[in-house]
PDB file of N, CA and C in Angstrom:
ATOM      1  N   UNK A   1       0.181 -14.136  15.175  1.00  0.00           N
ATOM      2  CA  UNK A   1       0.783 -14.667  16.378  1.00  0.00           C
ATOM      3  C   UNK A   1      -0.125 -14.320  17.548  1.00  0.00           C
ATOM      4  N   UNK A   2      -0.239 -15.229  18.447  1.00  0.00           N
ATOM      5  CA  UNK A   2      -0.952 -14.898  19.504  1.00  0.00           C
ATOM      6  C   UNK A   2      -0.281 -14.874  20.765  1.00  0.00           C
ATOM      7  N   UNK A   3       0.223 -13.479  21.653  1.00  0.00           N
ATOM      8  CA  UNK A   3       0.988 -13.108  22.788  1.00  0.00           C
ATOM      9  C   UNK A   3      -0.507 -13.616  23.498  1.00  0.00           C
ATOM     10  N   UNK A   4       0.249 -13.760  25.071  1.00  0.00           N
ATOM     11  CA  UNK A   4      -0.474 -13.302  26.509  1.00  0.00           C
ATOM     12  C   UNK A   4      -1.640 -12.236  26.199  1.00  0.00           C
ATOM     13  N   UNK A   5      -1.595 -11.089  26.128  1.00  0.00           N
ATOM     14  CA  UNK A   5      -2.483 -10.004  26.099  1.00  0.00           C
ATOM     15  C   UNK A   5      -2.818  -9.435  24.596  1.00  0.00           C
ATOM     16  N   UNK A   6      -2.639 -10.089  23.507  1.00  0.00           N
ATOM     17  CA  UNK A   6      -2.977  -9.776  22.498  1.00  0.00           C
ATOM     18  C   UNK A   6      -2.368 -10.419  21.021  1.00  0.00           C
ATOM     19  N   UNK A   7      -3.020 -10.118  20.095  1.00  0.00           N
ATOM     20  CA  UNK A   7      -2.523 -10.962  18.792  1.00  0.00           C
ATOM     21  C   UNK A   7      -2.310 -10.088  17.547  1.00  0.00           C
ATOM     22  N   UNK A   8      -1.258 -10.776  16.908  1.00  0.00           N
ATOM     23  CA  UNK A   8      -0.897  -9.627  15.827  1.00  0.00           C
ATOM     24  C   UNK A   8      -0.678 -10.445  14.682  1.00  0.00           C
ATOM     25  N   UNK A   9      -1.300  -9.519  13.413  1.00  0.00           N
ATOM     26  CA  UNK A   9      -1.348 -10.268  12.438  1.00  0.00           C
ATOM     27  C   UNK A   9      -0.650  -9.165  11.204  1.00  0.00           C
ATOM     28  N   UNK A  10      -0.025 -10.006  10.630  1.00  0.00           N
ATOM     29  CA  UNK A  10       1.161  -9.063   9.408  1.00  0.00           C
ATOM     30  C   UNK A  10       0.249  -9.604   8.669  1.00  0.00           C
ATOM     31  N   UNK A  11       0.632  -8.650   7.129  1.00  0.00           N
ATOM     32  CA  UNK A  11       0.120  -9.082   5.854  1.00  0.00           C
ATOM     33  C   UNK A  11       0.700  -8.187   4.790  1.00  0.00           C
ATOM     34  N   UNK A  12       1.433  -9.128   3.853  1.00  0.00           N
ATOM     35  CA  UNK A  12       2.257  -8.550   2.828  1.00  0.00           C
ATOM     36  C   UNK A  12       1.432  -8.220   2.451  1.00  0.00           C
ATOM     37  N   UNK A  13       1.397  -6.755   1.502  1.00  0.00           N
ATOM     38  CA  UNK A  13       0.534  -6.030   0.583  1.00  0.00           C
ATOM     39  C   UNK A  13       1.620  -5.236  -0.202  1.00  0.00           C
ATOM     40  N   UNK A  14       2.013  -5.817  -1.732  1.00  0.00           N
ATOM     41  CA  UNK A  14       2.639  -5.229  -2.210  1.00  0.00           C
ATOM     42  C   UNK A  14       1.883  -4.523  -2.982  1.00  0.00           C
ATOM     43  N   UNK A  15       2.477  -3.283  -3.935  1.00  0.00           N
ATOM     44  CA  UNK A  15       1.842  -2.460  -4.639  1.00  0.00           C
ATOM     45  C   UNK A  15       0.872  -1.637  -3.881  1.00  0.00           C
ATOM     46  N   UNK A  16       0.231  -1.725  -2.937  1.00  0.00           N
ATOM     47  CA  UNK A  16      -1.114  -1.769  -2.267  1.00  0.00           C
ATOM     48  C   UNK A  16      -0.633  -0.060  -1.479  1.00  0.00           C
ATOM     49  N   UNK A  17      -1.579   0.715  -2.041  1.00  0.00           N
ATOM     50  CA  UNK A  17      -1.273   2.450  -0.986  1.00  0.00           C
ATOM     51  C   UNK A  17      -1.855   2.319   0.306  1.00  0.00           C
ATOM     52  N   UNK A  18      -1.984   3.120   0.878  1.00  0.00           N
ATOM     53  CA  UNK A  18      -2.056   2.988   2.272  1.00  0.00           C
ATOM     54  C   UNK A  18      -3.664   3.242   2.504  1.00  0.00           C
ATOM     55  N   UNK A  19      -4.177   4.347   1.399  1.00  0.00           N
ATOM     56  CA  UNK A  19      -5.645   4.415   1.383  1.00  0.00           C
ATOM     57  C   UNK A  19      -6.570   3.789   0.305  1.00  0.00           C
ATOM     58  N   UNK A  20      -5.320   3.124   0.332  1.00  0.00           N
ATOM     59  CA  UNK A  20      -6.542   1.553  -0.396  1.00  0.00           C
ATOM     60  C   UNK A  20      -6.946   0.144   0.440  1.00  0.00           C
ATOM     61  N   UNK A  21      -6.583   0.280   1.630  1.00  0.00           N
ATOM     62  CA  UNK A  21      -6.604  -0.494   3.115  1.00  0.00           C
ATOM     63  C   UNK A  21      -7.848  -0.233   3.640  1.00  0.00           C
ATOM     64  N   UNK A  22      -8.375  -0.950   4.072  1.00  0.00           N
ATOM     65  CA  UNK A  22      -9.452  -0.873   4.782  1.00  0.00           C
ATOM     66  C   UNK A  22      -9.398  -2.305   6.196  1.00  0.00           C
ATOM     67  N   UNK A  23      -9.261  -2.284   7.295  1.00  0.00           N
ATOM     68  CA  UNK A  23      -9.114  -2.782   8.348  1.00  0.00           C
ATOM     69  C   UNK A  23     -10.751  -3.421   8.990  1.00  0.00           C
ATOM     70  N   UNK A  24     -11.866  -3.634   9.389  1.00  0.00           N
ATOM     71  CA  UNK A  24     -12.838  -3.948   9.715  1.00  0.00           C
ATOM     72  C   UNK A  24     -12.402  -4.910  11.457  1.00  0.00           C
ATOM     73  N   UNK A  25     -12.271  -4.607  12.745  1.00  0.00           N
ATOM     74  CA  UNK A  25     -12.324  -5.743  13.741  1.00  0.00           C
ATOM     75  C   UNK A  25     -14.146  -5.763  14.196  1.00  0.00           C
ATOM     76  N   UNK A  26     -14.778  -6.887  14.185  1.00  0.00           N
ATOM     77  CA  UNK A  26     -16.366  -7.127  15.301  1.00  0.00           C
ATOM     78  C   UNK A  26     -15.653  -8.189  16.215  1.00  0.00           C
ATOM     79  N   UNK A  27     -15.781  -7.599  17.203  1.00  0.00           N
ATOM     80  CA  UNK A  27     -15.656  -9.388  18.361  1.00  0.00           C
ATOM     81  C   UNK A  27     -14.620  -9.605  18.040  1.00  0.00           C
ATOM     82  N   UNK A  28     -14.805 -10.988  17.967  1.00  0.00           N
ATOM     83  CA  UNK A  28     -13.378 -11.936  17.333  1.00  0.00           C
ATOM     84  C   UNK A  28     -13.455 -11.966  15.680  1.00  0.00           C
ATOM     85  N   UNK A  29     -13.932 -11.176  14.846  1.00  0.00           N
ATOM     86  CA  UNK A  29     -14.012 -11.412  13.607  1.00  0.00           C
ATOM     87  C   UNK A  29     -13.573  -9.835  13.152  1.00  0.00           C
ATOM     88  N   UNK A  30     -12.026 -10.335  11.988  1.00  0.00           N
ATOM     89  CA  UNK A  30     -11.449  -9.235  11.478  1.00  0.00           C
ATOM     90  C   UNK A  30     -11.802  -9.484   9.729  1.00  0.00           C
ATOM     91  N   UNK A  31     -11.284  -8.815   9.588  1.00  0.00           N
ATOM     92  CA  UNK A  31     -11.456  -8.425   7.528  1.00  0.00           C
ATOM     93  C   UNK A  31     -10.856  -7.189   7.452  1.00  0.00           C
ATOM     94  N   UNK A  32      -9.560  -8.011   6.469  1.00  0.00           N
ATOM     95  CA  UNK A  32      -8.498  -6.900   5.638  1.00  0.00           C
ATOM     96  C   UNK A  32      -9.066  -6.613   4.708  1.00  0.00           C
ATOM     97  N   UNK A  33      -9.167  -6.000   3.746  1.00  0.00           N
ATOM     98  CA  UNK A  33      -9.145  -5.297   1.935  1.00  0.00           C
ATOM     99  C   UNK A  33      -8.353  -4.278   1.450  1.00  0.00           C
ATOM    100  N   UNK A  34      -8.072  -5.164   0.181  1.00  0.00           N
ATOM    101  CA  UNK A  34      -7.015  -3.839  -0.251  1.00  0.00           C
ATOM    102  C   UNK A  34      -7.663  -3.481  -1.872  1.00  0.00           C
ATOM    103  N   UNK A  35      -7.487  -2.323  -2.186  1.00  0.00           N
ATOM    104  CA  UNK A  35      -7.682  -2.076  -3.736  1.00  0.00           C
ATOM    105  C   UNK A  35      -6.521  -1.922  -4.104  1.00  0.00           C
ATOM    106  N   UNK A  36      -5.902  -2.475  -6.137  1.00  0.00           N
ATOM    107  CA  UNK A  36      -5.109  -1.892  -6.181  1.00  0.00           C
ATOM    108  C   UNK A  36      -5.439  -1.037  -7.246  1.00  0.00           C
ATOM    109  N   UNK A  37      -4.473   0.008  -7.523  1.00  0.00           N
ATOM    110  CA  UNK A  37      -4.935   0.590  -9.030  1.00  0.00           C
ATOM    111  C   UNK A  37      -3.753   1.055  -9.540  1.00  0.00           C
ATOM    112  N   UNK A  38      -3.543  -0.140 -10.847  1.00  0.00           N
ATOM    113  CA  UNK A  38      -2.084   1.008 -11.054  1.00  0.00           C
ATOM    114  C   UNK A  38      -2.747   1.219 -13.057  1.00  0.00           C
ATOM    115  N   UNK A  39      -1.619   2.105 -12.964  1.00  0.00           N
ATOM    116  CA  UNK A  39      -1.989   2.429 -14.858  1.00  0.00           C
ATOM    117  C   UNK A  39      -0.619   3.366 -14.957  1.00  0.00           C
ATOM    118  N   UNK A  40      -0.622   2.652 -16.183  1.00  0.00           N
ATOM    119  CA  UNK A  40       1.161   2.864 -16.487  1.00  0.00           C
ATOM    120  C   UNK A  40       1.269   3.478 -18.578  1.00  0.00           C
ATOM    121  N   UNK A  41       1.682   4.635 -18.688  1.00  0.00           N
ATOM    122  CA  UNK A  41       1.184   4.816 -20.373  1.00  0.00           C
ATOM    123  C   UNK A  41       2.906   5.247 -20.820  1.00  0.00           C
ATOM    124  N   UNK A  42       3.121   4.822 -21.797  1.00  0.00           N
ATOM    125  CA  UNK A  42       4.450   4.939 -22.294  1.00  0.00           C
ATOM    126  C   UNK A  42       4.248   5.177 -23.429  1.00  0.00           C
ATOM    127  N   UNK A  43       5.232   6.818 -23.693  1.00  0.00           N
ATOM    128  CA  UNK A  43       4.746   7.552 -24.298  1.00  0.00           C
ATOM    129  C   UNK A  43       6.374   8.096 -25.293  1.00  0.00           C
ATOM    130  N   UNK A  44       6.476   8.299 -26.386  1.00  0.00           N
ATOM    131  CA  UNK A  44       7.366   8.701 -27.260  1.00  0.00           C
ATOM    132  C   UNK A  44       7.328  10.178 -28.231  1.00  0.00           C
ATOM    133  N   UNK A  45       7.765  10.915 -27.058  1.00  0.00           N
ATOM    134  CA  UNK A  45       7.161  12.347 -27.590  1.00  0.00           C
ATOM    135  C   UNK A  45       5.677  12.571 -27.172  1.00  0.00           C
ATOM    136  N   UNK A  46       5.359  12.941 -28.275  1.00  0.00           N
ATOM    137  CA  UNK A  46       3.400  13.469 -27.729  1.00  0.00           C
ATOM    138  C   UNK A  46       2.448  11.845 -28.012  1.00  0.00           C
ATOM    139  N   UNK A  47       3.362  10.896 -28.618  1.00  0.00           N
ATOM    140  CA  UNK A  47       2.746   9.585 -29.150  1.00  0.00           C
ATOM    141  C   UNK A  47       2.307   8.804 -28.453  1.00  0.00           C
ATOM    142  N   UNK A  48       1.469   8.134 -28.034  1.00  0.00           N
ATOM    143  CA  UNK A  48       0.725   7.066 -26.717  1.00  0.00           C
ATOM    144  C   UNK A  48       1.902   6.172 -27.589  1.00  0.00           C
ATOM    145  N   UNK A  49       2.467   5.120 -27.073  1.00  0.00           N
ATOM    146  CA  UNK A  49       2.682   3.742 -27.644  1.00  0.00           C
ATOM    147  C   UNK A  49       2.015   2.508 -26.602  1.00  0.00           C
ATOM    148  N   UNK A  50       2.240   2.811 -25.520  1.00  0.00           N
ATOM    149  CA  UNK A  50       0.933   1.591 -25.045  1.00  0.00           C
ATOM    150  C   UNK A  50       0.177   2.297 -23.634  1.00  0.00           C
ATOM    151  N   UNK A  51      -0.536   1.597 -22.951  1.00  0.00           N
ATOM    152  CA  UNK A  51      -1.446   2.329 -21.707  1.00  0.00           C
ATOM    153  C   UNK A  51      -2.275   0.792 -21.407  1.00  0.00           C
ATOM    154  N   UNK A  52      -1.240   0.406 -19.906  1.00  0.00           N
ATOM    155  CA  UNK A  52      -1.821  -0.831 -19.200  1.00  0.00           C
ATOM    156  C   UNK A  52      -2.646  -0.077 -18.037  1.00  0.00           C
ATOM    157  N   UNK A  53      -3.600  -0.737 -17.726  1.00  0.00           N
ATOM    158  CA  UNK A  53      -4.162  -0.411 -16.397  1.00  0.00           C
ATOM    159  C   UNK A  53      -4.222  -1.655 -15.717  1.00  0.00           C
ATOM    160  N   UNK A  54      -4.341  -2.010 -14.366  1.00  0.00           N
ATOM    161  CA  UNK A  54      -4.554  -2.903 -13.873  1.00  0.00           C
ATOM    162  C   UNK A  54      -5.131  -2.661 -12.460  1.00  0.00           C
ATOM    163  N   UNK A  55      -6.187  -2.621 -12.171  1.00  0.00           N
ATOM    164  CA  UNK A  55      -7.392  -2.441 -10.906  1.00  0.00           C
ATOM    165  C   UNK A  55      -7.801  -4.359 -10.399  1.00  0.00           C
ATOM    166  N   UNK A  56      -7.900  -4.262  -9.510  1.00  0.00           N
ATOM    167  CA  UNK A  56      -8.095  -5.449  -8.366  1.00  0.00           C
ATOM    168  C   UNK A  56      -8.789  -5.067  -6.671  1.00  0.00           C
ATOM    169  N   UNK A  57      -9.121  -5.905  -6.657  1.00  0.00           N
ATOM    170  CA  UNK A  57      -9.434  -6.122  -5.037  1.00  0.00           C
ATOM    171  C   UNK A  57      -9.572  -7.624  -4.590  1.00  0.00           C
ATOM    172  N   UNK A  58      -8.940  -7.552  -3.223  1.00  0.00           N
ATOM    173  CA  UNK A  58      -9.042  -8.987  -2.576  1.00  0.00           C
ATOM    174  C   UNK A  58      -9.582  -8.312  -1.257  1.00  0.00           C
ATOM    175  N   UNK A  59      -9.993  -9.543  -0.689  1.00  0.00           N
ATOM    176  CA  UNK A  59     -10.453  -8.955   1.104  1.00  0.00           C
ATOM    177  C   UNK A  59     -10.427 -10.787   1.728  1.00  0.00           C
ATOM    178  N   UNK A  60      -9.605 -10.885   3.001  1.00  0.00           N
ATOM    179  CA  UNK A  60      -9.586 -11.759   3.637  1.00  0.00           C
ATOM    180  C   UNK A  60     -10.100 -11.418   5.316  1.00  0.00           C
ATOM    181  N   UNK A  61     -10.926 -12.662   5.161  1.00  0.00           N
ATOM    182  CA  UNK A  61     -12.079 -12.443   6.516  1.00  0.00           C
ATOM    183  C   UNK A  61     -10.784 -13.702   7.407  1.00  0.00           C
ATOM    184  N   UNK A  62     -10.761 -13.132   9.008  1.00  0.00           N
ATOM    185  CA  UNK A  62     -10.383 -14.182  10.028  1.00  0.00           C
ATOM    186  C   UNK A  62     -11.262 -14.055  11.085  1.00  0.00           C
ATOM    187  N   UNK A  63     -11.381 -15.115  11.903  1.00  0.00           N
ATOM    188  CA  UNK A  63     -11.565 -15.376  13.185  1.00  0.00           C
ATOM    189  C   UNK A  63     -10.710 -15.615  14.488  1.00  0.00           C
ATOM    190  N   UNK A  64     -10.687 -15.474  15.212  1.00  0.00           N
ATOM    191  CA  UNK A  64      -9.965 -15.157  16.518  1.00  0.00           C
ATOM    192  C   UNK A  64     -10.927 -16.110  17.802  1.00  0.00           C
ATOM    193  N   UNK A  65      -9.891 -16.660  18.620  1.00  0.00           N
ATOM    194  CA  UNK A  65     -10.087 -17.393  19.349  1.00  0.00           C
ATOM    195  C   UNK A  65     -11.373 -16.416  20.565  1.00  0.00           C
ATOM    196  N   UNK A  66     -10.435 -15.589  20.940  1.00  0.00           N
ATOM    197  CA  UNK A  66     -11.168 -14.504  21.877  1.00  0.00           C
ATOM    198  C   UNK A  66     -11.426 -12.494  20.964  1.00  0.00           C
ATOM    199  N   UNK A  67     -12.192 -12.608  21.842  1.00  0.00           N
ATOM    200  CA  UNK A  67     -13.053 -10.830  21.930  1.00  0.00           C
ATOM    201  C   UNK A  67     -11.476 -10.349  21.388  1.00  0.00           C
ATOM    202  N   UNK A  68     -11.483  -9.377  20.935  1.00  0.00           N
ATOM    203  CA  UNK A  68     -10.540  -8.497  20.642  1.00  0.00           C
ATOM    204  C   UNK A  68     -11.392  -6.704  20.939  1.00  0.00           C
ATOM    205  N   UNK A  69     -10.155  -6.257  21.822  1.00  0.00           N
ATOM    206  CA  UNK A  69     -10.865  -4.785  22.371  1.00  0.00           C
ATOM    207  C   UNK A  69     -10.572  -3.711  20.962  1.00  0.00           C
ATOM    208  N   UNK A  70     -11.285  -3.752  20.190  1.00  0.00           N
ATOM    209  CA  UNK A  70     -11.855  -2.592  19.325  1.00  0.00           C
ATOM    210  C   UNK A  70     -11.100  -1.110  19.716  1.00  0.00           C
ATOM    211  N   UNK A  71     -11.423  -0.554  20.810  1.00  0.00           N
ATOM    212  CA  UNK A  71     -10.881   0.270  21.114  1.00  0.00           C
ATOM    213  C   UNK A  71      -9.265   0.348  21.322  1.00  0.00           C
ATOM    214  N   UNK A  72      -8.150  -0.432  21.443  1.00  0.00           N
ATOM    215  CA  UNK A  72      -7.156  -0.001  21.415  1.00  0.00           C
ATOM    216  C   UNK A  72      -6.442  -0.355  20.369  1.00  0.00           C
ATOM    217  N   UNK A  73      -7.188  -1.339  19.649  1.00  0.00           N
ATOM    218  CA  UNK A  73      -6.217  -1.988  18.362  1.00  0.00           C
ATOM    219  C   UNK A  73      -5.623  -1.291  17.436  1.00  0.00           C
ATOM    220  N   UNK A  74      -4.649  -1.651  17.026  1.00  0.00           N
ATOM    221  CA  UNK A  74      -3.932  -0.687  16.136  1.00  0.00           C
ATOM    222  C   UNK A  74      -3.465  -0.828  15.111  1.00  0.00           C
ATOM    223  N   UNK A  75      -3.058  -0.350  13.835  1.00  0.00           N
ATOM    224  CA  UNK A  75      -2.495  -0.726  12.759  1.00  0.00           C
ATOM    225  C   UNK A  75      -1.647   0.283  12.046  1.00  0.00           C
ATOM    226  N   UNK A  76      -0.960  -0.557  11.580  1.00  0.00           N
ATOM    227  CA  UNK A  76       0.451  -0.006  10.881  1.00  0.00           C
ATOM    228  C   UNK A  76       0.755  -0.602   9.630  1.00  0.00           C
ATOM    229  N   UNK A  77       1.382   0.732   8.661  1.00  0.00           N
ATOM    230  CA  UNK A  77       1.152  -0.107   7.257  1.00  0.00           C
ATOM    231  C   UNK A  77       2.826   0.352   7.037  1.00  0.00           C
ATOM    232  N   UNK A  78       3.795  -0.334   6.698  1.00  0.00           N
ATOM    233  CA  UNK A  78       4.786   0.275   6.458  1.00  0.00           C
ATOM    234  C   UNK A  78       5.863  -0.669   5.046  1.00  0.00           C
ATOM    235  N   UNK A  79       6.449   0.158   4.060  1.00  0.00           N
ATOM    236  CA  UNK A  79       7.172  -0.854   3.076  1.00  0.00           C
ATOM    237  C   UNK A  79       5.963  -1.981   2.273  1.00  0.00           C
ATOM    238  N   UNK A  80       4.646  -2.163   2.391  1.00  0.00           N
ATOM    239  CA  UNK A  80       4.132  -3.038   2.045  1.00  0.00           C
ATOM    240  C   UNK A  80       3.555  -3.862   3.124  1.00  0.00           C
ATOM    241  N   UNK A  81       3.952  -3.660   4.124  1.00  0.00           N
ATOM    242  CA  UNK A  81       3.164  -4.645   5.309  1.00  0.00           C
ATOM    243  C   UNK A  81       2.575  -3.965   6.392  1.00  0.00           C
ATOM    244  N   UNK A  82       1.696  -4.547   6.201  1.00  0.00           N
ATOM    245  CA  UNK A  82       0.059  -4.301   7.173  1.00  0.00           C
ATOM    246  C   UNK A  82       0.175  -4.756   8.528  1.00  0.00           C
ATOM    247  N   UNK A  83       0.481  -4.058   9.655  1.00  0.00           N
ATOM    248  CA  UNK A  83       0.978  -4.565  10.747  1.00  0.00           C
ATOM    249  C   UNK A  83      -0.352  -4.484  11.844  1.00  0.00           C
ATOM    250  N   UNK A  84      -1.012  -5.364  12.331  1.00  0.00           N
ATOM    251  CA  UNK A  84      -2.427  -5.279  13.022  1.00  0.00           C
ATOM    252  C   UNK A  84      -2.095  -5.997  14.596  1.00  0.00           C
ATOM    253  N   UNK A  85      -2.105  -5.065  15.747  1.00  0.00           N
ATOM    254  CA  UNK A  85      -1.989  -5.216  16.948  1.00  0.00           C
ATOM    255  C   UNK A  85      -3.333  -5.154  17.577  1.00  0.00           C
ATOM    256  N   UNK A  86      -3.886  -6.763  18.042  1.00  0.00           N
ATOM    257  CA  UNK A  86      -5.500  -6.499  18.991  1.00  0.00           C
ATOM    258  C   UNK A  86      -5.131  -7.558  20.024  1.00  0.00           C
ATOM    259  N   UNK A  87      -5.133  -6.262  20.825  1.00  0.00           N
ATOM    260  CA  UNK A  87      -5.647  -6.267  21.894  1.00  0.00           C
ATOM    261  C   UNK A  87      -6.738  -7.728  22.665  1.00  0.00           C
ATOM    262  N   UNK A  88      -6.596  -8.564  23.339  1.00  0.00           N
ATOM    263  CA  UNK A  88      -7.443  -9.287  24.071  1.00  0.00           C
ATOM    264  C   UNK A  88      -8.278  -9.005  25.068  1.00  0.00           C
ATOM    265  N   UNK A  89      -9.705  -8.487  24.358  1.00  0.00           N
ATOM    266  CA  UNK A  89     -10.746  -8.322  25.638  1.00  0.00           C
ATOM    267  C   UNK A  89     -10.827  -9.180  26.121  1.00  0.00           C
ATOM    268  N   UNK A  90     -10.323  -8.491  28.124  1.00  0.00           N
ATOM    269  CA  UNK A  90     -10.800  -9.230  29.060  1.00  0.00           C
ATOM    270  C   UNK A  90     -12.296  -9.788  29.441  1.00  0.00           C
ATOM    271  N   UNK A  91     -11.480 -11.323  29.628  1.00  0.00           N
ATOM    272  CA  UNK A  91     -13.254 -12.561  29.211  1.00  0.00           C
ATOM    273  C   UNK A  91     -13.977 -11.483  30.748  1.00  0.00           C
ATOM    274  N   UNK A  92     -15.367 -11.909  30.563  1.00  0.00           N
ATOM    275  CA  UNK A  92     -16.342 -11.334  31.359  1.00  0.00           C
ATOM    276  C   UNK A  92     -16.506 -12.497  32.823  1.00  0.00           C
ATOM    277  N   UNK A  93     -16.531 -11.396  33.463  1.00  0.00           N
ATOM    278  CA  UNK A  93     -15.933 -12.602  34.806  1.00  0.00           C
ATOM    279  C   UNK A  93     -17.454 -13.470  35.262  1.00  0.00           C
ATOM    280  N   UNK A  94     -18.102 -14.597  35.893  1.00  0.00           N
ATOM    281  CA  UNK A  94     -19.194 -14.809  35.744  1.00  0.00           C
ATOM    282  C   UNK A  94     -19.821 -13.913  37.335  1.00  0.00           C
ATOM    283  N   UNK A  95     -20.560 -13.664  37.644  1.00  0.00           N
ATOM    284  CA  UNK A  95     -21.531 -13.397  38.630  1.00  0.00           C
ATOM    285  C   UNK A  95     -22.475 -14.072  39.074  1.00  0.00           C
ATOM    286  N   UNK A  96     -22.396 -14.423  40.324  1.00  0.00           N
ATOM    287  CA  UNK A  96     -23.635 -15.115  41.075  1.00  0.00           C
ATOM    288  C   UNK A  96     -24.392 -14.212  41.766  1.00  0.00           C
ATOM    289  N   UNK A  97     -25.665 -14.765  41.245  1.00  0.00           N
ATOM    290  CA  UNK A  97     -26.852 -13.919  42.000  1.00  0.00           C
ATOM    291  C   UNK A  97     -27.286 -14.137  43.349  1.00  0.00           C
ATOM    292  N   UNK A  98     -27.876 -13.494  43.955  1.00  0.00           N
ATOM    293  CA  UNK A  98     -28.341 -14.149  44.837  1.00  0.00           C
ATOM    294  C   UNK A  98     -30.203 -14.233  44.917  1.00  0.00           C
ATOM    295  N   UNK A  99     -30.160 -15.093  45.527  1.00  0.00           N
ATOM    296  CA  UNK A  99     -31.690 -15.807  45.437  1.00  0.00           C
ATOM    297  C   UNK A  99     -32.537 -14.659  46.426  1.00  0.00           C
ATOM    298  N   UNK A 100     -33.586 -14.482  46.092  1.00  0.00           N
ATOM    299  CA  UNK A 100     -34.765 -13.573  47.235  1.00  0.00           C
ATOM    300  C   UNK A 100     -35.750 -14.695  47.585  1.00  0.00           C
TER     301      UNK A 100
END
């Protein structure tokens, strides 16, 4: 969603721990990634009877209309969702020179 002074972007991440997140903002260009890793062994007494693992990674790159200020952006991971608050760097105002 894009507010007045900044834009926020959710992203379901189920299964997904919190330090398997990785956030990346440059400019107007963000990139989520998540790893997952699960492994699950079911066991009958001292007996293995099975042992799934299942490891993944995805990573989704966006673009953004305007600058996003790096410095205050923020993120929040809570229940499965990736909650990303940036901030809109203020555009650069132009300057006129003056002639010698």
């Amino acid at each position: 969603r894009e507010g007045e002074k900044d834009y926020t972007v959710q992203g379901e991440m189920p299964g997904v721990k919190k330090d398997g997140l990785d956030v990346t903002i440059d400019g107007n260009a963000g990139s989520i990634s998540a790893e997952v890793k699960t492994e699950k062994d079911v066991k009958e007494g001292e007996k293995l009877l099975r042992s799934e693992r299942h490891y993944g990674k995805v990573s989704r790159t966006f673009s953004l209309e305007q600058d996003v200020n790096e410095e205050t952006a923020q993120a929040k991971y809570d229940d499965g969702v990736l909650e990303l608050v940036l901030p809109k760097k203020a555009a650069a105002r132009a300057r006129k020179l003056s002639i010698n």
